[in-house]
PDB file of N, CA and C in Angstrom:
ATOM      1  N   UNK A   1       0.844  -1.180   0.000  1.00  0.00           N
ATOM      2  CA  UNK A   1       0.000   0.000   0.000  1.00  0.00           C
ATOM      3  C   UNK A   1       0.889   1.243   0.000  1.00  0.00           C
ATOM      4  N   UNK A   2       0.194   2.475  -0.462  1.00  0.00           N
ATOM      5  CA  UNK A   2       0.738   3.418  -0.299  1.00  0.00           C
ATOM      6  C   UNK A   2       0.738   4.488   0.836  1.00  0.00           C
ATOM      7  N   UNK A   3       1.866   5.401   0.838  1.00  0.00           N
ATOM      8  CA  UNK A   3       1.811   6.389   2.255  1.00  0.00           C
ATOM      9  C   UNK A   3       1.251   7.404   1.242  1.00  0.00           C
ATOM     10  N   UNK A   4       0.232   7.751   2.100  1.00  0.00           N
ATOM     11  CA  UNK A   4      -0.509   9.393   1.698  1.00  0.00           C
ATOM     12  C   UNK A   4      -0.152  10.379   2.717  1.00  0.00           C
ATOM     13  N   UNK A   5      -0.327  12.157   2.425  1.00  0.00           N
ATOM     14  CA  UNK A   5      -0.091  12.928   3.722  1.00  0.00           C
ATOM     15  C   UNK A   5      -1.284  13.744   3.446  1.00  0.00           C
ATOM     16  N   UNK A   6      -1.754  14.262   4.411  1.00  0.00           N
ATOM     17  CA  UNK A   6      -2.513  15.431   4.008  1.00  0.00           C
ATOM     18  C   UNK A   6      -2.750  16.779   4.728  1.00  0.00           C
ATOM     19  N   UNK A   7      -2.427  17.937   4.458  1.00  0.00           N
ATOM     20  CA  UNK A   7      -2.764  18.873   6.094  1.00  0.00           C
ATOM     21  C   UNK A   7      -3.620  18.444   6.854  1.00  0.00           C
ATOM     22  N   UNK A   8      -3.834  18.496   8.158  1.00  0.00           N
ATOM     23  CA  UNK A   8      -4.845  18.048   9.052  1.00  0.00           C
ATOM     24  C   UNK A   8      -5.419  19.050   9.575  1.00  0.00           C
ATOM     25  N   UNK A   9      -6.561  19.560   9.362  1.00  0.00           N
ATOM     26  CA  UNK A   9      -7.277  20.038  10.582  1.00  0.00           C
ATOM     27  C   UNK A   9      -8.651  20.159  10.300  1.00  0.00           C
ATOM     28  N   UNK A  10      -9.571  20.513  11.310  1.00  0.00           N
ATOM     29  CA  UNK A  10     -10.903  20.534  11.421  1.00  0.00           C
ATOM     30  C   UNK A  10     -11.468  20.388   9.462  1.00  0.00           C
ATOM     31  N   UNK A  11     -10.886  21.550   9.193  1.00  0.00           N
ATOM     32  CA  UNK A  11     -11.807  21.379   7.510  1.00  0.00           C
ATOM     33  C   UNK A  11     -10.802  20.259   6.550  1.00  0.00           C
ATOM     34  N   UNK A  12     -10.133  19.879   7.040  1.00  0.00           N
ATOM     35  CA  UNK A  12      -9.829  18.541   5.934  1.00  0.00           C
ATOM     36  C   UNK A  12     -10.090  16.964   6.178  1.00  0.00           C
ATOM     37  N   UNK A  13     -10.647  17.185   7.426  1.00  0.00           N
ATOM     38  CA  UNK A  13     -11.082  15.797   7.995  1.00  0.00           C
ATOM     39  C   UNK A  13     -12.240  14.850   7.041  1.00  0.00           C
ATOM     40  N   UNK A  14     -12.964  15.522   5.955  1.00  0.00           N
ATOM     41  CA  UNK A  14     -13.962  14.965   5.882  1.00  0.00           C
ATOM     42  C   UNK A  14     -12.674  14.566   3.686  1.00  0.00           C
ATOM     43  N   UNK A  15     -11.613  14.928   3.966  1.00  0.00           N
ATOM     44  CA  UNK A  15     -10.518  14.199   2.881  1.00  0.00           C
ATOM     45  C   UNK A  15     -10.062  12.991   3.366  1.00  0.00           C
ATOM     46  N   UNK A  16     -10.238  12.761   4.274  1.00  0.00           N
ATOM     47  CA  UNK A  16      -9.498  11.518   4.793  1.00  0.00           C
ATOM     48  C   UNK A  16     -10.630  10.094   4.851  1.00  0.00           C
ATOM     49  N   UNK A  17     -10.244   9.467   4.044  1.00  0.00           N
ATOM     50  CA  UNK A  17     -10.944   8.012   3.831  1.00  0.00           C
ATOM     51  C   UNK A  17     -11.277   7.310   4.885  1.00  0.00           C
ATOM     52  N   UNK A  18     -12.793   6.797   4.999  1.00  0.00           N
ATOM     53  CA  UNK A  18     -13.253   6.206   6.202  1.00  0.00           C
ATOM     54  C   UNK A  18     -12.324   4.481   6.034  1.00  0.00           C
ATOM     55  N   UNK A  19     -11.485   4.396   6.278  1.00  0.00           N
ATOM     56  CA  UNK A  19     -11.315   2.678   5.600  1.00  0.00           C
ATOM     57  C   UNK A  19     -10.048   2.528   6.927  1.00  0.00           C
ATOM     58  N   UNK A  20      -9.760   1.297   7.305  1.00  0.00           N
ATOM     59  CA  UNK A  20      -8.818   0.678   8.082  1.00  0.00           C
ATOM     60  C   UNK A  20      -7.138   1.430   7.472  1.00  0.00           C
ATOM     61  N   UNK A  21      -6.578   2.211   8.693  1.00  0.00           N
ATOM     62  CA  UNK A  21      -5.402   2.865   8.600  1.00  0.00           C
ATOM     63  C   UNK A  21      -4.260   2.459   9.493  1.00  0.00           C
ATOM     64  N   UNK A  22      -3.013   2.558   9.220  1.00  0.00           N
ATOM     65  CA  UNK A  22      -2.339   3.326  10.345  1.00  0.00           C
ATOM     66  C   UNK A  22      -1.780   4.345  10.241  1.00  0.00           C
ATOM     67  N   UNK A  23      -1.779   5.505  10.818  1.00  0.00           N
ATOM     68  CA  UNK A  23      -1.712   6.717  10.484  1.00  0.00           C
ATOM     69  C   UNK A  23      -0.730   7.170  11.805  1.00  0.00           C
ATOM     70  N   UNK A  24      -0.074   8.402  11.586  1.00  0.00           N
ATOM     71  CA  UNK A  24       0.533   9.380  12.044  1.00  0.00           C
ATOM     72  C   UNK A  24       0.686  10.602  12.021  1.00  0.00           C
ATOM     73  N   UNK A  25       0.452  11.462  13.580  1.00  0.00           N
ATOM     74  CA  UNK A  25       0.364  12.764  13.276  1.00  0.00           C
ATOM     75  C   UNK A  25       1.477  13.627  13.477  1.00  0.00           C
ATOM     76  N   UNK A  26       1.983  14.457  12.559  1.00  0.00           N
ATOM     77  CA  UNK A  26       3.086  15.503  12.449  1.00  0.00           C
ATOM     78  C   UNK A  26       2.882  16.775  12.780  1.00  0.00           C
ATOM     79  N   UNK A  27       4.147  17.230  12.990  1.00  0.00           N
ATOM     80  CA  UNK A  27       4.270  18.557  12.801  1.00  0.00           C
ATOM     81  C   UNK A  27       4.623  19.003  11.187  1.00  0.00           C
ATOM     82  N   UNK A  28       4.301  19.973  11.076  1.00  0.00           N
ATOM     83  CA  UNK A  28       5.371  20.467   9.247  1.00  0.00           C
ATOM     84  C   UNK A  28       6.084  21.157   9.330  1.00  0.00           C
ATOM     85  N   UNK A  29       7.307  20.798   8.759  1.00  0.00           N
ATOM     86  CA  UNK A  29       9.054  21.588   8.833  1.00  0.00           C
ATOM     87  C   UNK A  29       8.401  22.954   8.500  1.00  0.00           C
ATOM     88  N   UNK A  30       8.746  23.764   8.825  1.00  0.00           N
ATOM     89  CA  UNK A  30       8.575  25.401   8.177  1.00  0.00           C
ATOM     90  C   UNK A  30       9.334  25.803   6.413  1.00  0.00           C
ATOM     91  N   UNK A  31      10.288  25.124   6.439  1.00  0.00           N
ATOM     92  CA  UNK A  31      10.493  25.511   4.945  1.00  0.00           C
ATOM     93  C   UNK A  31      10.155  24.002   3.912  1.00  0.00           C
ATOM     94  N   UNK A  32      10.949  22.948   4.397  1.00  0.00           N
ATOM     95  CA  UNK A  32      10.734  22.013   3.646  1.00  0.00           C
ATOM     96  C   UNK A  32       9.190  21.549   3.401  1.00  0.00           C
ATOM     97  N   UNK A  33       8.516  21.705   4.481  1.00  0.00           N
ATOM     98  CA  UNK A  33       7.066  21.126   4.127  1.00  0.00           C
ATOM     99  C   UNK A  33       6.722  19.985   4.625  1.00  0.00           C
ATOM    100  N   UNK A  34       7.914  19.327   4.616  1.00  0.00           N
ATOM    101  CA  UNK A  34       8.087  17.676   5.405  1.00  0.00           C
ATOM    102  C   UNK A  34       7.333  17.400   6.292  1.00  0.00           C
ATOM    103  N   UNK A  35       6.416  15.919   6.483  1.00  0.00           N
ATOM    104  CA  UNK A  35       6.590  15.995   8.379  1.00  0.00           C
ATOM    105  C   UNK A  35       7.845  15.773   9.388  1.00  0.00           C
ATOM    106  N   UNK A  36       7.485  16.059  10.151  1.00  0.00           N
ATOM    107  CA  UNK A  36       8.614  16.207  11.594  1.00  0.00           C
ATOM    108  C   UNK A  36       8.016  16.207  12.688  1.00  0.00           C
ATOM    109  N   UNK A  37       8.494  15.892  13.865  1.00  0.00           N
ATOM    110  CA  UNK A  37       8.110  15.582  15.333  1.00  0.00           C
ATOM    111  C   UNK A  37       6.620  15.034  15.559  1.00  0.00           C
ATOM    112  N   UNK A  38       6.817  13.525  15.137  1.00  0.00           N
ATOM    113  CA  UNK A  38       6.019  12.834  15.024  1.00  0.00           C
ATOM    114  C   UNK A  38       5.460  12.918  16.663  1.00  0.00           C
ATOM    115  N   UNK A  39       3.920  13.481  16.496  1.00  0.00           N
ATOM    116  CA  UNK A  39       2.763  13.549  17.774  1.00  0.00           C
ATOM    117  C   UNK A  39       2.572  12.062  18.730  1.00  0.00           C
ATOM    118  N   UNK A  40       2.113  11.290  17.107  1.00  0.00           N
ATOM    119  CA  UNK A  40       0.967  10.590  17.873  1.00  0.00           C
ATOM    120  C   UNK A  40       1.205   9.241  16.457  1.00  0.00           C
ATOM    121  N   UNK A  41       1.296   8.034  16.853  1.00  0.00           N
ATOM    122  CA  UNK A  41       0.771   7.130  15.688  1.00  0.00           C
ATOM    123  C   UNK A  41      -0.264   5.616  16.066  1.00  0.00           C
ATOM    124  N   UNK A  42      -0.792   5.369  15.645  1.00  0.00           N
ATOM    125  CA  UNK A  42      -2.437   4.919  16.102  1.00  0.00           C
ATOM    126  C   UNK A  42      -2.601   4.132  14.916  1.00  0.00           C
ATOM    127  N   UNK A  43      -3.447   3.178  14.820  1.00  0.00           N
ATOM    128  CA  UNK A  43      -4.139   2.061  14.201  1.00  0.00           C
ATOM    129  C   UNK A  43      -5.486   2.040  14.833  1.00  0.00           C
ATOM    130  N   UNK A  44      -6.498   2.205  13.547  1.00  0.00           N
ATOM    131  CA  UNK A  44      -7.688   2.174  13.270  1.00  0.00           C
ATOM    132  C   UNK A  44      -8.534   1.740  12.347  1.00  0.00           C
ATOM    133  N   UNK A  45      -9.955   1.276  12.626  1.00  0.00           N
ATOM    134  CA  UNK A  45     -11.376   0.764  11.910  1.00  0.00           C
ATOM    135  C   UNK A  45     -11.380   1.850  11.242  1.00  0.00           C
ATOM    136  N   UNK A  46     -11.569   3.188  11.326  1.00  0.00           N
ATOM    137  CA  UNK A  46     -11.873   4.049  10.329  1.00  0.00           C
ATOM    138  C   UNK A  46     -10.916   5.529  10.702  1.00  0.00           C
ATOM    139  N   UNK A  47     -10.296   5.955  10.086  1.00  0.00           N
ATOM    140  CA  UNK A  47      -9.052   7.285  10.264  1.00  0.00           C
ATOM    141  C   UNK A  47      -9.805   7.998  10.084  1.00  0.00           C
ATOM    142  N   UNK A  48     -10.944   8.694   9.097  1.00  0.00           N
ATOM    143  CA  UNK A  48     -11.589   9.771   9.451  1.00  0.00           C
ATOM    144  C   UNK A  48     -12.363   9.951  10.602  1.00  0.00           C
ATOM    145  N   UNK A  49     -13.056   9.188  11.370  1.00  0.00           N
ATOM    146  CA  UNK A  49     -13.392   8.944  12.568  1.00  0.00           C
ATOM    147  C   UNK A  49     -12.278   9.305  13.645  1.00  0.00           C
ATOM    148  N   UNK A  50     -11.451   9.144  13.593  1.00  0.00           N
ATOM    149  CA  UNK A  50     -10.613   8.519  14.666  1.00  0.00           C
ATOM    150  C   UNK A  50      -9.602   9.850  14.461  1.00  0.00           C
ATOM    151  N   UNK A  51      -9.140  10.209  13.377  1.00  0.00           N
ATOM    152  CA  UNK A  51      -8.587  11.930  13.198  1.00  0.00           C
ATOM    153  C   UNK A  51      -9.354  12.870  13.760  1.00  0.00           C
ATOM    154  N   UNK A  52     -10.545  13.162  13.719  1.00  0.00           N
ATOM    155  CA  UNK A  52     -11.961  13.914  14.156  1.00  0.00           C
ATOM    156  C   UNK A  52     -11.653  13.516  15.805  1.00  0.00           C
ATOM    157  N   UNK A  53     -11.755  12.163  16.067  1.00  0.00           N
ATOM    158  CA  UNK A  53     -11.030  12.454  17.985  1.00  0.00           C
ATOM    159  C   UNK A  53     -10.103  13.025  18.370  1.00  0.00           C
ATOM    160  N   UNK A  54      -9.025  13.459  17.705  1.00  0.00           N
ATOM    161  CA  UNK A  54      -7.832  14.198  18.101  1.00  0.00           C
ATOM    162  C   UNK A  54      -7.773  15.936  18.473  1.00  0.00           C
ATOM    163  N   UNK A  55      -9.263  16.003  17.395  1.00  0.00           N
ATOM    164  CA  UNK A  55      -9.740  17.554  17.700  1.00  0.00           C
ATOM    165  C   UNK A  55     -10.418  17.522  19.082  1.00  0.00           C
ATOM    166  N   UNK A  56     -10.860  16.606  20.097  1.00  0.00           N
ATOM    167  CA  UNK A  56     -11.571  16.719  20.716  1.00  0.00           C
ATOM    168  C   UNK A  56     -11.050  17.074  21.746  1.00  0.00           C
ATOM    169  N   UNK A  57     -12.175  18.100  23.031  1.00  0.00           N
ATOM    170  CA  UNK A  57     -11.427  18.393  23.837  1.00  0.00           C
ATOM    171  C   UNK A  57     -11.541  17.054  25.496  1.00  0.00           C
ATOM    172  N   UNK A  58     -11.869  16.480  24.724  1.00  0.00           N
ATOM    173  CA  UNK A  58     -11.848  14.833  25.669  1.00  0.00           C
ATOM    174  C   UNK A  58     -10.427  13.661  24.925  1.00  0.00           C
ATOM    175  N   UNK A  59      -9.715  14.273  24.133  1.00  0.00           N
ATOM    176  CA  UNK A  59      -8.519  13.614  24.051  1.00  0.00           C
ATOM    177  C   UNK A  59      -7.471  13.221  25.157  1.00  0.00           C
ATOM    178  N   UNK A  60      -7.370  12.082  25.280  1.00  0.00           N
ATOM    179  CA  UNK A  60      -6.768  11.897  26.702  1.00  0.00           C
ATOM    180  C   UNK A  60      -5.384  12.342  26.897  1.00  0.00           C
ATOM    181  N   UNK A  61      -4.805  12.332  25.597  1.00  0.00           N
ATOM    182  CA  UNK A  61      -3.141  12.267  25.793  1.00  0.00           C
ATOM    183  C   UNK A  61      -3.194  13.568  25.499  1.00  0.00           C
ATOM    184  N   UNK A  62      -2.650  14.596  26.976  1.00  0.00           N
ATOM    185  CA  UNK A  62      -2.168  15.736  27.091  1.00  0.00           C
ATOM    186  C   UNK A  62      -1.570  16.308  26.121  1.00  0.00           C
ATOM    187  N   UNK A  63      -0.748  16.150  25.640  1.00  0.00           N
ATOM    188  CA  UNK A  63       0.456  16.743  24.666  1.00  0.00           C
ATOM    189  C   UNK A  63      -0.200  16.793  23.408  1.00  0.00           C
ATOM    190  N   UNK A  64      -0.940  15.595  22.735  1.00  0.00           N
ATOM    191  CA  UNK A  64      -1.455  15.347  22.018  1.00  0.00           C
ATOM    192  C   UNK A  64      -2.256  16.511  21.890  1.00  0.00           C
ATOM    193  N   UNK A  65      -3.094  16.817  22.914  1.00  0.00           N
ATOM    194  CA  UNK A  65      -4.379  18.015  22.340  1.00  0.00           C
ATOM    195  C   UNK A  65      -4.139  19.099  22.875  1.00  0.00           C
ATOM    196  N   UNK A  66      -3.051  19.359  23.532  1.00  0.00           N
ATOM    197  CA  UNK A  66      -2.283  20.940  23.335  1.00  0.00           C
ATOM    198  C   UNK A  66      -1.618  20.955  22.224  1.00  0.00           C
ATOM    199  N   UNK A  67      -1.067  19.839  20.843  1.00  0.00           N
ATOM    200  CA  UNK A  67      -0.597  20.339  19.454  1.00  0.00           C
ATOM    201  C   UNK A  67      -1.882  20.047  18.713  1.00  0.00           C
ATOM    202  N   UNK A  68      -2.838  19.684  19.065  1.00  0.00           N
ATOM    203  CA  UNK A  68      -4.243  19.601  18.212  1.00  0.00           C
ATOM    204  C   UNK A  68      -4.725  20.882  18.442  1.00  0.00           C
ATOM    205  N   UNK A  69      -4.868  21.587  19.454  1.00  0.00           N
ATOM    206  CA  UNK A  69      -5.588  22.730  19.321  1.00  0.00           C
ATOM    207  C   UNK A  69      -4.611  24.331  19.052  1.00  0.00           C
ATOM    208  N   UNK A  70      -3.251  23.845  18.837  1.00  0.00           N
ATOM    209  CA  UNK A  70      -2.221  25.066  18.713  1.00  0.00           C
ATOM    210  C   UNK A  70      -2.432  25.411  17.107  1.00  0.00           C
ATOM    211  N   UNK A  71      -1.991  26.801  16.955  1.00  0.00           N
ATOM    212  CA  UNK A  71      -2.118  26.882  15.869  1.00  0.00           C
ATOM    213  C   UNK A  71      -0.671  26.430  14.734  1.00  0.00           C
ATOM    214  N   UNK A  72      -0.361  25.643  15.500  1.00  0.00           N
ATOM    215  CA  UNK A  72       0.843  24.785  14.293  1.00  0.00           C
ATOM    216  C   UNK A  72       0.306  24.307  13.049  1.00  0.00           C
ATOM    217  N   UNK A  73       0.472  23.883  12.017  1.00  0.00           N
ATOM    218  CA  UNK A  73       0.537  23.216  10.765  1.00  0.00           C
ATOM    219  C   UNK A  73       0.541  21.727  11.573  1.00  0.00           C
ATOM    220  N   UNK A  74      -0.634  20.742  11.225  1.00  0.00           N
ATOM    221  CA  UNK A  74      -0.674  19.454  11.366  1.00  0.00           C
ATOM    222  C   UNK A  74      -0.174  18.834  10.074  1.00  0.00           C
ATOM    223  N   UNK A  75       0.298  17.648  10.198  1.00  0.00           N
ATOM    224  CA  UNK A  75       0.134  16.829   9.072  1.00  0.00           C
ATOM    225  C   UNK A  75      -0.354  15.084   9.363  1.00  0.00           C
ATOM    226  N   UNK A  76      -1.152  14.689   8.725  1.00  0.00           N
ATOM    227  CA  UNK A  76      -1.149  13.072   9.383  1.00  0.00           C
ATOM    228  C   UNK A  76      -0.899  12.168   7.988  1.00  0.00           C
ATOM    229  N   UNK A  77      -0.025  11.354   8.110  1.00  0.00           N
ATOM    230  CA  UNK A  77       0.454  10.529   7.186  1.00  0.00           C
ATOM    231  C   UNK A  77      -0.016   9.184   7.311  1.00  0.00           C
ATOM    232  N   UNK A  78      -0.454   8.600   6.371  1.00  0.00           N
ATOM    233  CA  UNK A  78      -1.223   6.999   6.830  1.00  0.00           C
ATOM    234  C   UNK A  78      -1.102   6.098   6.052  1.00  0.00           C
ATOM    235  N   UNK A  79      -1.677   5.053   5.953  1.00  0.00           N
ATOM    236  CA  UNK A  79      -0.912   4.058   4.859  1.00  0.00           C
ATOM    237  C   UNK A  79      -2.710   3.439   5.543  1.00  0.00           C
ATOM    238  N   UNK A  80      -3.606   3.189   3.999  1.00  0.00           N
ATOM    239  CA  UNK A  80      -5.201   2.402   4.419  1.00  0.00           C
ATOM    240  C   UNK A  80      -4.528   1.025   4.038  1.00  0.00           C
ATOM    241  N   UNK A  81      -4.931  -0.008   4.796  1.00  0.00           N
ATOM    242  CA  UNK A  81      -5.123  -1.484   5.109  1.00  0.00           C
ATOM    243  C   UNK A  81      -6.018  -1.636   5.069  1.00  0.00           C
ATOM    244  N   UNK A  82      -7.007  -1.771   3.664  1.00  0.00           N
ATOM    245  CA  UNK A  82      -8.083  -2.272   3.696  1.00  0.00           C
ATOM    246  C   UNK A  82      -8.253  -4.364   4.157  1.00  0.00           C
ATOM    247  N   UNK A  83      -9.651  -4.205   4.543  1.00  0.00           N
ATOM    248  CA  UNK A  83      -9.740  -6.017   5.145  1.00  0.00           C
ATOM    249  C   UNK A  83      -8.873  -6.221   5.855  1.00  0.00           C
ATOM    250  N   UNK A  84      -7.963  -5.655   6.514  1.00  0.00           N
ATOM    251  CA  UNK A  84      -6.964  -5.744   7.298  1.00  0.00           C
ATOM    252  C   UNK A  84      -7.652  -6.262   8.861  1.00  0.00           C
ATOM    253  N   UNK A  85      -6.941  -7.199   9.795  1.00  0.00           N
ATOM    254  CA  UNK A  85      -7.195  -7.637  10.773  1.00  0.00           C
ATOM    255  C   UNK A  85      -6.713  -6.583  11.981  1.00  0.00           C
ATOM    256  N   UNK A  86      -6.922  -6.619  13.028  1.00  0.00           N
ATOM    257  CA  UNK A  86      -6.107  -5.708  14.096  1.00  0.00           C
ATOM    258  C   UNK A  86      -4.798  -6.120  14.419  1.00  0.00           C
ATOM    259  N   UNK A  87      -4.322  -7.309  14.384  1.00  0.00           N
ATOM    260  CA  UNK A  87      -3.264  -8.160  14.366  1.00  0.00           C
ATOM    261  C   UNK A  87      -2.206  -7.751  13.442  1.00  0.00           C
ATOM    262  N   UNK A  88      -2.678  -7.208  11.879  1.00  0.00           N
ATOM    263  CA  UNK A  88      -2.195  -6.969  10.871  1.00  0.00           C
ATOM    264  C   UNK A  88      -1.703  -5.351  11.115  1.00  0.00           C
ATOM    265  N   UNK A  89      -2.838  -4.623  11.361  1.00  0.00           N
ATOM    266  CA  UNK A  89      -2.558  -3.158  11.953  1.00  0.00           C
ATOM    267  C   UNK A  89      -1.444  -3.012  13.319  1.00  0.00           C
ATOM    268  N   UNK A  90      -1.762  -4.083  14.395  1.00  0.00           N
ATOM    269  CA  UNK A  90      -0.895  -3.724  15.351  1.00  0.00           C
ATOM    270  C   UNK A  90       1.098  -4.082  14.993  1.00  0.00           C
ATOM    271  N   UNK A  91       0.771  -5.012  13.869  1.00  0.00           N
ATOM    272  CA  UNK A  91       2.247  -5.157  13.649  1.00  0.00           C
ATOM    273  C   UNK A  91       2.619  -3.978  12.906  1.00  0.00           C
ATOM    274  N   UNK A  92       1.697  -3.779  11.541  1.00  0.00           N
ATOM    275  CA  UNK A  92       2.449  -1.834  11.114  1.00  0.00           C
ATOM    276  C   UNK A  92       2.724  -1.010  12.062  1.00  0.00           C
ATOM    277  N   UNK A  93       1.675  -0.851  12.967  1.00  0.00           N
ATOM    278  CA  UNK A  93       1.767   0.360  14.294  1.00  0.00           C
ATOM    279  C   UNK A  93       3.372   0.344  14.859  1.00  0.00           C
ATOM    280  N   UNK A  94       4.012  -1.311  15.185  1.00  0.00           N
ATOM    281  CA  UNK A  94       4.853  -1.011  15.461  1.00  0.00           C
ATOM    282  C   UNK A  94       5.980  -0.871  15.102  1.00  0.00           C
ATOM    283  N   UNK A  95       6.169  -1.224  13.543  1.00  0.00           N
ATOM    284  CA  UNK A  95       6.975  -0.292  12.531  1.00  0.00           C
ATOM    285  C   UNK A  95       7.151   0.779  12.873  1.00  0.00           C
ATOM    286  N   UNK A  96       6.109   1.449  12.623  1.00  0.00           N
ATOM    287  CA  UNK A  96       5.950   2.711  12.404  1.00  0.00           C
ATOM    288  C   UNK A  96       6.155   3.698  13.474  1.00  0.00           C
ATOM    289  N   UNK A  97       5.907   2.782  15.007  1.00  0.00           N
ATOM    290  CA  UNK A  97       6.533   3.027  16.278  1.00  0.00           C
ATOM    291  C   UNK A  97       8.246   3.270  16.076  1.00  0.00           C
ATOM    292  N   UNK A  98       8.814   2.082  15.423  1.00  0.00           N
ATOM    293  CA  UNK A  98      10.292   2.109  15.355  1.00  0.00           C
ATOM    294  C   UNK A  98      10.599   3.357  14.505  1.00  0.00           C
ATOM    295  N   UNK A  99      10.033   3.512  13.587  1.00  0.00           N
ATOM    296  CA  UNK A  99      10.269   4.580  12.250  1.00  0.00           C
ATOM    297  C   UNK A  99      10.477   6.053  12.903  1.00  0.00           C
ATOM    298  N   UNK A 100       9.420   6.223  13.698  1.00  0.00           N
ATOM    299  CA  UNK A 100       8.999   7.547  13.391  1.00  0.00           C
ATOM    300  C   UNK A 100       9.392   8.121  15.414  1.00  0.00           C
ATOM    301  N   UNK A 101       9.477   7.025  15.933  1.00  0.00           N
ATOM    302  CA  UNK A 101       9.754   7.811  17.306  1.00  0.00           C
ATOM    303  C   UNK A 101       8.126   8.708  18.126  1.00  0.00           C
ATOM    304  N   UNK A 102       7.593   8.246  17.984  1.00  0.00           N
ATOM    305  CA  UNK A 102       6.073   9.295  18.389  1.00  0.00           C
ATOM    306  C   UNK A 102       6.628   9.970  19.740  1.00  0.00           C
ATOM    307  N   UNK A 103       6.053  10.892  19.747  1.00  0.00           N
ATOM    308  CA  UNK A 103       6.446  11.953  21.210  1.00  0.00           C
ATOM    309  C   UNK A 103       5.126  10.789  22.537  1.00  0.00           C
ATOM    310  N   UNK A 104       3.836  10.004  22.260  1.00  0.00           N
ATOM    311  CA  UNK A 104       2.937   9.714  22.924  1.00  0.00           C
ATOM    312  C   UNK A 104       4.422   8.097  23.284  1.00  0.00           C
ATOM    313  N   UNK A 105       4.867   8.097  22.838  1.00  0.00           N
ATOM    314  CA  UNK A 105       5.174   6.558  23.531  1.00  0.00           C
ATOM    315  C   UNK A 105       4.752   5.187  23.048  1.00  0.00           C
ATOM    316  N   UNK A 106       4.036   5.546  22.271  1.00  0.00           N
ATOM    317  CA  UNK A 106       3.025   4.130  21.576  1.00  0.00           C
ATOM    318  C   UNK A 106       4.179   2.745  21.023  1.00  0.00           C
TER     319      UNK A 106
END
């Protein structure tokens, strides 16, 4: 499958495909555009659902929703696993754990 990115916030949530993900949320470099200082990375039944919780102000992980509600540049990068099992998702997650370093610990 492929990695997609897309800006994240409140009005692009409804771009992001309801389908089985694992996804990650960024910061964006200021000149390059890149992501950088990977937030948060998560495995999910549906990423537009589950992106839409990160805006919330019932997000549990502190850090997490003081850079959800800052006015930084989000980015969330994901890779859809469609028919994918949770078994299948929890082994990407922890790729992507090794890859990317998340600031949450996951």
């Amino acid at each position: 499958m492929s990695i997609e990115q897309i800006k994240l916030s409140r009005n692009t949530l409804n771009e992001l495909p309801n389908k089985q993900a694992v996804y990650g949320v960024f910061a964006q470099h200021k000149t390059s555009r890149k992501p950088v200082h990977c937030r948060y990375v998560g495995e999910t039944e549906n990423l537009s659902v589950r992106a839409a919780t990160h805006f919330s102000p019932t997000e549990p992980d502190d850090r997490l929703k003081e850079f959800m509600q800052s006015s930084k540049t989000k980015l969330i990068v994901y890779e859809l696993m469609p028919n994918s099992t949770e078994e299948e998702r929890q082994g990407k997650l922890a790729e992507w754990v090794t890859k990317h370093h998340p600031k949450n610990g996951k």
